[in-house]
Protein backbone atom coordinates (compact mmCIF):
# COMPACT_ATOMS: atom_id res chain seq x y z
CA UNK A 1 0.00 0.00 0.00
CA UNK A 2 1.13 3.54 -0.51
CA UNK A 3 0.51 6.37 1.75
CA UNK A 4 -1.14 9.36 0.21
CA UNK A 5 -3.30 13.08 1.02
CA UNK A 6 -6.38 12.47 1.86
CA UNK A 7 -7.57 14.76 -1.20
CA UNK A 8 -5.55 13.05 -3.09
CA UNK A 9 -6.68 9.24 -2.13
CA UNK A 10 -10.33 10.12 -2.01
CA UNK A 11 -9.74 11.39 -5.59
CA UNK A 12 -8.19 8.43 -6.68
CA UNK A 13 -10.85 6.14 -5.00
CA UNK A 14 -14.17 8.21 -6.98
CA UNK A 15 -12.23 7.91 -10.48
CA UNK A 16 -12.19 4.18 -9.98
CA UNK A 17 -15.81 3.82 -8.59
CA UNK A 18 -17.02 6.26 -11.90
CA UNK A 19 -15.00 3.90 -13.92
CA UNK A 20 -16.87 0.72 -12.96
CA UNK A 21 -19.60 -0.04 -15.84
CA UNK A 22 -23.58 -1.59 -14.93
CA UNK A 23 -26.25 -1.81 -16.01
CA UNK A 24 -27.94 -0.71 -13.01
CA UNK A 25 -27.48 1.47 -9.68
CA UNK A 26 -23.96 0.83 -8.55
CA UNK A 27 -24.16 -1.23 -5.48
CA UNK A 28 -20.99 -0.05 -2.91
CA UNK A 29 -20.11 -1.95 0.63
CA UNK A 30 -18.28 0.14 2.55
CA UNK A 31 -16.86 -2.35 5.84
CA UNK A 32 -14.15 -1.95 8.16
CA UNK A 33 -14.17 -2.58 12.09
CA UNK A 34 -16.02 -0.25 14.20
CA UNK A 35 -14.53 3.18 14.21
CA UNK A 36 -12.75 2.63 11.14
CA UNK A 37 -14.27 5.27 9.33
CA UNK A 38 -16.68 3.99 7.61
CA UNK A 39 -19.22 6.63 7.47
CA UNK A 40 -16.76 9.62 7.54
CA UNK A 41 -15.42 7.86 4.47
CA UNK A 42 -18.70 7.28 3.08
CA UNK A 43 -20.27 11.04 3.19
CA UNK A 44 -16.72 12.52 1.61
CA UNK A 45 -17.39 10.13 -1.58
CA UNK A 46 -21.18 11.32 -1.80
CA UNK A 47 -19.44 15.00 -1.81
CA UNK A 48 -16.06 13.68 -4.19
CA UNK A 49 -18.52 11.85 -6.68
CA UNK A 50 -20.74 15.18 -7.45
CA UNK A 51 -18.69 15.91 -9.47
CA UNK A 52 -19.69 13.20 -12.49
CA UNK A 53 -22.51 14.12 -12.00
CA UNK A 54 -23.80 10.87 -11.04
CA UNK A 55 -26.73 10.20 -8.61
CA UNK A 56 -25.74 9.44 -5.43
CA UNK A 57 -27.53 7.24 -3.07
CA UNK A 58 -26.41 7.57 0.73
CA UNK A 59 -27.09 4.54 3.16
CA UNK A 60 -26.16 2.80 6.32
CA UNK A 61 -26.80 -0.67 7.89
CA UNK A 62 -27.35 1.57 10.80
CA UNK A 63 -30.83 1.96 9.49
CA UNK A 64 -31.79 -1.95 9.16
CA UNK A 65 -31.02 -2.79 12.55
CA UNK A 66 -32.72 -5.75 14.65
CA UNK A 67 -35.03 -4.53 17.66
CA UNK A 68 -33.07 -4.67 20.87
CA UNK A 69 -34.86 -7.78 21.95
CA UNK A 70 -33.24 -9.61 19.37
CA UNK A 71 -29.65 -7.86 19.36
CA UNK A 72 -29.43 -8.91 22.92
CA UNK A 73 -31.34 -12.51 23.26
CA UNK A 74 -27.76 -13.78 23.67
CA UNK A 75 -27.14 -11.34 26.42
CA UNK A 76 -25.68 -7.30 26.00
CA UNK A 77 -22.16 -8.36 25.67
CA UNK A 78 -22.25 -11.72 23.73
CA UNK A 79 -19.91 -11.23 20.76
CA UNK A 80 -21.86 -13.89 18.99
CA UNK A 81 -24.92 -11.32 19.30
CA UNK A 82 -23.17 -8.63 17.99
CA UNK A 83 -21.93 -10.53 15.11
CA UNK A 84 -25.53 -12.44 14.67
CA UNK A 85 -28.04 -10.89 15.72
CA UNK A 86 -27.85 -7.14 15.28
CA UNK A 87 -28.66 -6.55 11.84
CA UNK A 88 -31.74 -7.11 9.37
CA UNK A 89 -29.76 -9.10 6.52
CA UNK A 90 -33.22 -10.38 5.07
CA UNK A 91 -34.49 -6.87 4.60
CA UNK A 92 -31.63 -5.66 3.66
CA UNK A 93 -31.35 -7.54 1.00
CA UNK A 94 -35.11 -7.86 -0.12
CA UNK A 95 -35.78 -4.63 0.27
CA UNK A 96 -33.10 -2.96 -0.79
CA UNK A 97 -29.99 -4.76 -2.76
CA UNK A 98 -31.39 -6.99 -4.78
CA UNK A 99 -34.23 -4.73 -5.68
CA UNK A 100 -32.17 -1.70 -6.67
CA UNK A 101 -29.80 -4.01 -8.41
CA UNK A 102 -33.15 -5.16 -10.94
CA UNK A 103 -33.69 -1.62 -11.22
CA UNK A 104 -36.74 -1.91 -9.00
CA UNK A 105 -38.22 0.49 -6.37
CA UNK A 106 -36.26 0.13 -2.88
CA UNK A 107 -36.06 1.48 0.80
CA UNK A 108 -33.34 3.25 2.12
CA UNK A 109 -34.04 2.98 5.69
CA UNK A 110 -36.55 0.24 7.98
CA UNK A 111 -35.66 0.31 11.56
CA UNK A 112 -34.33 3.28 14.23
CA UNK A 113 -31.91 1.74 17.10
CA UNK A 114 -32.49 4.88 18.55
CA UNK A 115 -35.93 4.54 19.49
CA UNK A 116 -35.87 0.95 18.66
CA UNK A 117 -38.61 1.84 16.81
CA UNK A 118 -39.58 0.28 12.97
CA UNK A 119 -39.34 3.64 10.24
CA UNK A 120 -41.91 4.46 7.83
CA UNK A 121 -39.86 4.22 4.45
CA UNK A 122 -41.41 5.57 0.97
CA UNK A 123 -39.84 3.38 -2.36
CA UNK A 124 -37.88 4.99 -4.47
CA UNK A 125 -36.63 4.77 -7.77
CA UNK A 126 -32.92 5.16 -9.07
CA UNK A 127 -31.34 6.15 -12.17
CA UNK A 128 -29.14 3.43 -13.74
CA UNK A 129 -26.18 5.44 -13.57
CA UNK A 130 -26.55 5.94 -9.71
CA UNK A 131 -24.28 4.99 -7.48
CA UNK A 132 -25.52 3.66 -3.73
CA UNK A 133 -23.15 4.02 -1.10
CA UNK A 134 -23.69 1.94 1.91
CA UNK A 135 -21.14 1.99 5.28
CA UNK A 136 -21.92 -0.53 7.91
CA UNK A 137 -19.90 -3.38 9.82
CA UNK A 138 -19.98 -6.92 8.50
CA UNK A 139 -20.65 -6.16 5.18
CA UNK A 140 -18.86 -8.91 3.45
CA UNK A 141 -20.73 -11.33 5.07
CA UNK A 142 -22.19 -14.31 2.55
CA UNK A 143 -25.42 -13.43 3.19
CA UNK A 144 -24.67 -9.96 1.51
CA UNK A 145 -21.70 -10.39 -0.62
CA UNK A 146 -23.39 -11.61 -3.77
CA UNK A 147 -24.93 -7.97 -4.08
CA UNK A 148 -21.97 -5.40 -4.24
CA UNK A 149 -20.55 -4.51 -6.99
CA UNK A 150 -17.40 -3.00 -5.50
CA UNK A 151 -16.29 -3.99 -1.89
CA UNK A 152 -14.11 -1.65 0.11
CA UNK A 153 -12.87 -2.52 3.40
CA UNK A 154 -10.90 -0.18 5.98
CA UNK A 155 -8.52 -1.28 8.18
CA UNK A 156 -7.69 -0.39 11.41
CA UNK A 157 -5.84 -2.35 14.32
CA UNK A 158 -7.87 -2.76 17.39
CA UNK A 159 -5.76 -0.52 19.51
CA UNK A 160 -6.81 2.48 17.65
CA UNK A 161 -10.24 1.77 17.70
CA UNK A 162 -10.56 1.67 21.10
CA UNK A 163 -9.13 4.93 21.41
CA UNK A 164 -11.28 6.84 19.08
CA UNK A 165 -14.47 4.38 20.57
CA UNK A 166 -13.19 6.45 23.63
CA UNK A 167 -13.99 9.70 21.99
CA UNK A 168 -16.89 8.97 19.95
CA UNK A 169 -18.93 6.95 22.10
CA UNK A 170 -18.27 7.75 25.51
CA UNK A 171 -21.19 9.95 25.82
CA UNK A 172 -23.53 7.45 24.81
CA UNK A 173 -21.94 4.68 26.42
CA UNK A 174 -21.69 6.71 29.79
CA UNK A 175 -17.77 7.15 29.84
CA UNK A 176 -14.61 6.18 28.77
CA UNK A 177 -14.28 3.06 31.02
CA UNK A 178 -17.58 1.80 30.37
CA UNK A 179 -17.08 2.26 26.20
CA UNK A 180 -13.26 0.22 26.91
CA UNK A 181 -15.64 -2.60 28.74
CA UNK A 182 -17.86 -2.51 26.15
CA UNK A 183 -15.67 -2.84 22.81
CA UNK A 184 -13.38 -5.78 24.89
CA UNK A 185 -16.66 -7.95 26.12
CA UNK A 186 -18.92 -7.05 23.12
CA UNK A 187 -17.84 -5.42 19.85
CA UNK A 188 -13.90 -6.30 19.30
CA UNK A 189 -14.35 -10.24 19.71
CA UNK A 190 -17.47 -9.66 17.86
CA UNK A 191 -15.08 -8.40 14.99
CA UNK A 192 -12.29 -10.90 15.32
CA UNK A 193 -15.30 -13.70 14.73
CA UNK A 194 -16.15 -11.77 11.32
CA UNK A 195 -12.46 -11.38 10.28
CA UNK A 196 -11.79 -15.31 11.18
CA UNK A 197 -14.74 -16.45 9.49
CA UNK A 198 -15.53 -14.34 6.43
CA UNK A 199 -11.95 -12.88 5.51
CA UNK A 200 -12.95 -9.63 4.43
CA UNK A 201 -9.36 -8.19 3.63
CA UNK A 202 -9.13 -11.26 0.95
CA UNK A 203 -13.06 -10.62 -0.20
CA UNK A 204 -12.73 -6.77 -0.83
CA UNK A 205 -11.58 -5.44 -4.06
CA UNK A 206 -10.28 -2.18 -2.20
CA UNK A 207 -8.56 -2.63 0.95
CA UNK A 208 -7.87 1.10 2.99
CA UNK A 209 -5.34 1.64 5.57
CA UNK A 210 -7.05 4.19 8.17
CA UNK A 211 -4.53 4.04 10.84
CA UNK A 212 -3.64 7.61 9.54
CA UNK A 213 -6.56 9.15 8.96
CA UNK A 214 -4.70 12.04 7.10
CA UNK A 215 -2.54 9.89 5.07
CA UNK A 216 -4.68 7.11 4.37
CA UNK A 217 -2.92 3.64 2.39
CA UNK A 218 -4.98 2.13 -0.71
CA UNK A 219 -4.22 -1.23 -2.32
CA UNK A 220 -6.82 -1.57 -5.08
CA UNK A 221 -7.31 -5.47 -5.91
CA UNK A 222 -7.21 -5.18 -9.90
CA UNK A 223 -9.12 -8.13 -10.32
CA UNK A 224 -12.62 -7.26 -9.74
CA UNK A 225 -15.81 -9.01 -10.08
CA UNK A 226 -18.64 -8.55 -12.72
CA UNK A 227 -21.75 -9.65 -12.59
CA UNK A 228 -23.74 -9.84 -15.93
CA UNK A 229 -26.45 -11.28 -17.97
CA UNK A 230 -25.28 -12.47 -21.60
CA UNK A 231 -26.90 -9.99 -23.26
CA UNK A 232 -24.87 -6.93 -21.76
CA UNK A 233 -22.06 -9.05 -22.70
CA UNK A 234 -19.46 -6.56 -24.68
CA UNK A 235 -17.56 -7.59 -28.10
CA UNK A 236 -15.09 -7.42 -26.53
CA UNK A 237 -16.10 -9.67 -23.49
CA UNK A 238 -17.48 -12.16 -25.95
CA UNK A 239 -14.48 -12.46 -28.26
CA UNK A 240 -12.06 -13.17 -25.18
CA UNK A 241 -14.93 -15.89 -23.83
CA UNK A 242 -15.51 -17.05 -27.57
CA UNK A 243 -11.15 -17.78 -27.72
CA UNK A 244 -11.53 -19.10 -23.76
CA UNK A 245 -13.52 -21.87 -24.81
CA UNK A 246 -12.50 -22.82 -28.13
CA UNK A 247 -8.60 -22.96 -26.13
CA UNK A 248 -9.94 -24.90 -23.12
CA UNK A 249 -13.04 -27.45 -24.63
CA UNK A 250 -12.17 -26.96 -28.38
CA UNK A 251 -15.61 -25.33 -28.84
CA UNK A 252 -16.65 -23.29 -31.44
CA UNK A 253 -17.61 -19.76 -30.66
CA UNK A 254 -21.38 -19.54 -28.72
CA UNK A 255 -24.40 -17.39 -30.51
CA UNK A 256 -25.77 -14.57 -28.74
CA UNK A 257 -28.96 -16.10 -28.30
CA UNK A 258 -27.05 -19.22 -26.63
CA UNK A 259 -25.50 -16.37 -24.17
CA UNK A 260 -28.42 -14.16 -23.79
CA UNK A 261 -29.92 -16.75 -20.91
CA UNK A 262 -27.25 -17.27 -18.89
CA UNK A 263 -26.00 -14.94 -15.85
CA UNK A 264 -22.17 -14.72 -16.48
CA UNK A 265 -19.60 -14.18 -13.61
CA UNK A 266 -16.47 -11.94 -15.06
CA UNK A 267 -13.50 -11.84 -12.57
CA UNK A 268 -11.52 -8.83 -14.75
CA UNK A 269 -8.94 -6.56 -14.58
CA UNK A 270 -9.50 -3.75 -16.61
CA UNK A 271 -10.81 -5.34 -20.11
CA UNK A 272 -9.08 -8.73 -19.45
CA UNK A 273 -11.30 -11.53 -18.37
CA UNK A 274 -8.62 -13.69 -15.81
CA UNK A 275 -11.57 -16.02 -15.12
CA UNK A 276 -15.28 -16.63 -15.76
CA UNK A 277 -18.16 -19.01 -15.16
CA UNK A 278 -21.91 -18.41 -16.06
CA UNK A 279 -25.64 -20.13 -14.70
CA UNK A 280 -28.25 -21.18 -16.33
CA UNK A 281 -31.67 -22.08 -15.41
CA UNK A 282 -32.38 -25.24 -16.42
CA UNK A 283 -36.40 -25.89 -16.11
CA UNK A 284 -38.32 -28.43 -16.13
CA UNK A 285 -36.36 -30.76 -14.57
CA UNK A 286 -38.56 -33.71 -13.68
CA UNK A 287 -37.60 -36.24 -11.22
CA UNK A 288 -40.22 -38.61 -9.73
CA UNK A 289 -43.34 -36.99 -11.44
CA UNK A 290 -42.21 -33.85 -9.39
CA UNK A 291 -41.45 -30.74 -11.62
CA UNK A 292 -38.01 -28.95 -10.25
CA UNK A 293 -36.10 -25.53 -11.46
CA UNK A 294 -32.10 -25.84 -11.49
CA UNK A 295 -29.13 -24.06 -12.21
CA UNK A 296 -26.22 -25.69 -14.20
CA UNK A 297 -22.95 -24.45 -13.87
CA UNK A 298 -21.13 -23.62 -17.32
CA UNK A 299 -17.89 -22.17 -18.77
CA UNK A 300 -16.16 -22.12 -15.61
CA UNK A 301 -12.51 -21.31 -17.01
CA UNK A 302 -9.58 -19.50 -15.37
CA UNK A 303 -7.30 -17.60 -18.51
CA UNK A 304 -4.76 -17.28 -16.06
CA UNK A 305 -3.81 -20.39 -13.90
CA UNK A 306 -2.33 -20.79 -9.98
CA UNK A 307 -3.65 -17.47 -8.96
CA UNK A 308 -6.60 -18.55 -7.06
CA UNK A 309 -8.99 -16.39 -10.08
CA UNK A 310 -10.95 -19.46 -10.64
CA UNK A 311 -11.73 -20.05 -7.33
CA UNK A 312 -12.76 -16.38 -6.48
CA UNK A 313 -15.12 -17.15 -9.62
CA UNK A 314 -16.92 -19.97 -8.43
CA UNK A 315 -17.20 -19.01 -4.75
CA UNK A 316 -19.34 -15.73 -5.91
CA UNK A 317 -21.30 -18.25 -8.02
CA UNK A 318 -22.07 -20.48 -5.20
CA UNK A 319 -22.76 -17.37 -2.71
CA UNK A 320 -25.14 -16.05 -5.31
CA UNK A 321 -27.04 -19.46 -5.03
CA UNK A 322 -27.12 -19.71 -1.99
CA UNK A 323 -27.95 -16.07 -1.32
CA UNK A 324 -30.96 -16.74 -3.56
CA UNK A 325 -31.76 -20.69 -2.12
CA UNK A 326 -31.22 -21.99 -5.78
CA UNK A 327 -30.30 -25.47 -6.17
CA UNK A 328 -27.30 -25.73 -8.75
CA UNK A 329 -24.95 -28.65 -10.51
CA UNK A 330 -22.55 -28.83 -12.91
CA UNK A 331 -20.44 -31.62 -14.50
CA UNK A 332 -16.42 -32.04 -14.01
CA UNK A 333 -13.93 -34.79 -14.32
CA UNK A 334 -12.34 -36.46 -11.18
CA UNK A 335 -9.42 -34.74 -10.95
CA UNK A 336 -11.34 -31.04 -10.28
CA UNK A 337 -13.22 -33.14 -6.93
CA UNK A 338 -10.96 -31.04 -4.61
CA UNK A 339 -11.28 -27.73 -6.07
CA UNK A 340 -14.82 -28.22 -6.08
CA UNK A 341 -14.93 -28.91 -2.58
CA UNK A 342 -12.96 -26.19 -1.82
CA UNK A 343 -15.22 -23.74 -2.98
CA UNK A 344 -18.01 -25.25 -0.97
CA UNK A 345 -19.62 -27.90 -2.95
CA UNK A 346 -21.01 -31.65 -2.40
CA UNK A 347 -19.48 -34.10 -4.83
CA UNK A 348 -21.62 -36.90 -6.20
CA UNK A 349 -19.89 -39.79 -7.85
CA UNK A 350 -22.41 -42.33 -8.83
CA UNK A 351 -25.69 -40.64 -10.34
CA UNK A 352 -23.90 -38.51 -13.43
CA UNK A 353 -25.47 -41.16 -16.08
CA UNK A 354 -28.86 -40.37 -14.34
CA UNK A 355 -29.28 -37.24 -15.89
CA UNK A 356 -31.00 -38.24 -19.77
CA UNK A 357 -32.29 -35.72 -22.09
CA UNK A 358 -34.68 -36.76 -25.54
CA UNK A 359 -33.82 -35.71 -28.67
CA UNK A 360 -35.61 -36.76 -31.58
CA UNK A 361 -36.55 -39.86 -29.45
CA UNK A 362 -32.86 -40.58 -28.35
CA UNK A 363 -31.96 -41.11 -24.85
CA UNK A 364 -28.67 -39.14 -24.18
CA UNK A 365 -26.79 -39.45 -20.72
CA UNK A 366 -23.15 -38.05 -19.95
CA UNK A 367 -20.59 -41.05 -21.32
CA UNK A 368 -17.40 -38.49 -20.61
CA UNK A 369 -16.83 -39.96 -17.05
CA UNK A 370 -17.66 -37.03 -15.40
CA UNK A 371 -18.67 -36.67 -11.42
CA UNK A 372 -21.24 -34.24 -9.94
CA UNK A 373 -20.84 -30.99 -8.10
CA UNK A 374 -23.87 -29.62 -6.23
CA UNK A 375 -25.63 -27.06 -3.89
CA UNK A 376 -28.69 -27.82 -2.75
CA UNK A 377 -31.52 -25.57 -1.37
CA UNK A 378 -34.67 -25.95 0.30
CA UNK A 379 -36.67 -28.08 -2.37
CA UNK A 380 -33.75 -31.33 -1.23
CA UNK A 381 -34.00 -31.38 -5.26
CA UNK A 382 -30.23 -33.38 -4.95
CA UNK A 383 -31.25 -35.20 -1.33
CA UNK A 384 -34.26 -36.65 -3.26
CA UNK A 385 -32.04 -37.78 -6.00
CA UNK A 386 -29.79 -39.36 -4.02
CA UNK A 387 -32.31 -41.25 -2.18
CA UNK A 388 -33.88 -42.45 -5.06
CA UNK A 389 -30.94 -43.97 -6.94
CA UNK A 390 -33.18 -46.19 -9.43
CA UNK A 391 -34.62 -43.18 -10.68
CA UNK A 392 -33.97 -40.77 -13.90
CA UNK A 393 -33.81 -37.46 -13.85
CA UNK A 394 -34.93 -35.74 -17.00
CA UNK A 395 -33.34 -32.53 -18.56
CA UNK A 396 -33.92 -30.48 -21.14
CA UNK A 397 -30.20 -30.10 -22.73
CA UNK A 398 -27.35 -31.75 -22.97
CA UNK A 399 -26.03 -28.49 -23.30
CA UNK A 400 -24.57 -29.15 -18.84
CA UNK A 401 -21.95 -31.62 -19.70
């Protein structure tokens, strides 16, 4: 990281968020441990970004808190209720990120801590070219990850926080001793839980140095994450996928209506695709005279090998599924098992020729020796399969494997 102004960092920072291309509101997580300065940092982008005359959409988890009964159910200094417990993630999400992100009416605020009272919030609409700018703690979070489009994450050791807590909160906390008691019992372990579990420093494609709030440190992550459907696909973006796959499966280049169905996941830096995987629905899927909706995993390819791109790739695949409770599969040979599993999946071995698809009255199965990857969700689609082992399960394309 280098050390720089701040006028001159928070200038650098808004060119690179005004460079980042959607097609819809421009969905910004800015995390960090408490006190980091999240929402300082935050407001002075809403102020820096006027000036491209973008739309600017000003948020904070703050407003999509639990009700104290539920923040505390695992008593007022349980770390595990601070990491938990305090926030709305459902709403959040329902309500606000994944509608904005369709372009849909959204809130910006549901719940005051305050008064612990629920708020009265009117949908709005945004502008395509708007750009939503969120600060909260535990951003990153899998539950929420799937919907940014940039993630920035400030760092700050826990040393420092505590002495700014001391400053900030010690009013509302009732002094300086009792806000040191609280951010050792509650809030700092409740932090080192998030940083074990989720890594956000790995997860963030902007990672801030605070410590000096003057002379803050940036290390932009080049490789960031893109998340679109194959009809905003670019020439560009579909001659480097078109060469991907005729290099790695000896395919000839896919039409646009073949794309235009599938979600693709674009880890790039600047134009250059490094890696890249896409869904598609797959419906009907019948299995048992039950009628199921699936997700196949396709083009998973990393352009550049050993750097851990692919991975980063599928893991915001599976996160999206999840995020969504979508049951997926997709088809690899043996010797992937282990990355698979790495990035979260089940691995079935015996059921891949139990996947037939008709065509002009031919029964077609996968003969490539191939094993199964999976995520299941709340229909048990793949726990039904499983169970049932003398049973088909009919596709629609061969078009998976």
């Amino acid at each position: 990281m280098s050390s720089q102004t701040r006028e001159t960092f928070l200038a650098a920072l808004s060119a690179t968020i005004n460079s980042i291309k959607s097609s819809h509101p421009l969905r910004i997580a800015i995390d960090g441990v408490d006190t980091s300065g999240k929402t300082t940092l935050a407001d002075e982008l809403a102020e820096s970004l006027k000036q491209y005359d973008r739309p600017i959409i000003r948020v904070s988890i703050d407003k999509f808190h639990r009700p104290k009964t539920d923040r505390y159910k695992k008593g007022v200094d349980s770390p595990e209720g601070y990491y938990e417990d305090s926030f709305n993630h459902e709403l959040l999400v329902s309500r606000l990120l994944q509608p904005i992100g369709e372009n849909k009416p959204f809130i910006k605020e549901a719940f005051d801590y305050r008064t612990d009272s629920p708020l009265v919030s009117k949908p709005l609409t945004a502008e395509k070219n708007a750009i939503l700018l969120m600060d909260g703690v535990f951003l990153l979070r899998p539950e929420l990850n799937p919907y940014w489009d940039l993630r920035i994450f400030l760092h700050v050791p826990f040393e420092i926080v505590i002495e700014r807590a001391k400053v900030r909160d010690a009013a509302y906390l009732g002094g300086e001793q009792q806000v040191e008691e609280k951010y050792l019992k509650r809030y700092i372990p409740g932090q080192k839980m998030y940083l074990d579990l989720v890594h956000p420093e790995e997860i963030a494609d902007i990672v801030i140095d605070n410590t000096d709030f003057n002379n803050p440190s940036m290390d932009i992550n080049k490789a960031i994450l893109v998340t679109k459907s194959g009809s905003e696909l670019t020439d560009n973006e579909l001659n480097q996928i078109s060469a991907s796959l005729f290099r790695e499966f000896n395919v000839p280049p896919p039409t646009k209506d073949y794309l235009q169905d599938k979600l693709f996941f674009l880890l790039k830096n600047g134009d250059e695709i490094l890696a890249m995987g896409a869904l598609w629905e797959v419906y009907p899927v019948l299995f048992n005279k039950e009628t199921f909706t699936m997700y196949g995993f396709l083009e998973v390819i990393a352009n550049i090998k050993a750097k851990g791109y692919g991975k980063r790739v599928v893991v915001a695949m599976r996160e999206h599924l999840v995020a969504r409770n979508k049951t997926a599969f997709g088809f690899t040979m043996p010797k992937n098992i282990g990355f698979y599993e790495k990035c979260g999946f089940k691995i079935e071995t015996e059921s891949t020729q139990r996947f037939v698809y008709t065509k002009d009255g031919e029964r077609i199965t996968n003969q490539d020796g191939q094993v199964i990857f999976y995520q299941d969700s709340s229909d048990k689609l793949m726990e039904k399969i499983l169970a049932n082992k003398d049973l088909e399960v009919s596709i629609p394309t061969g078009g998976l494997w």
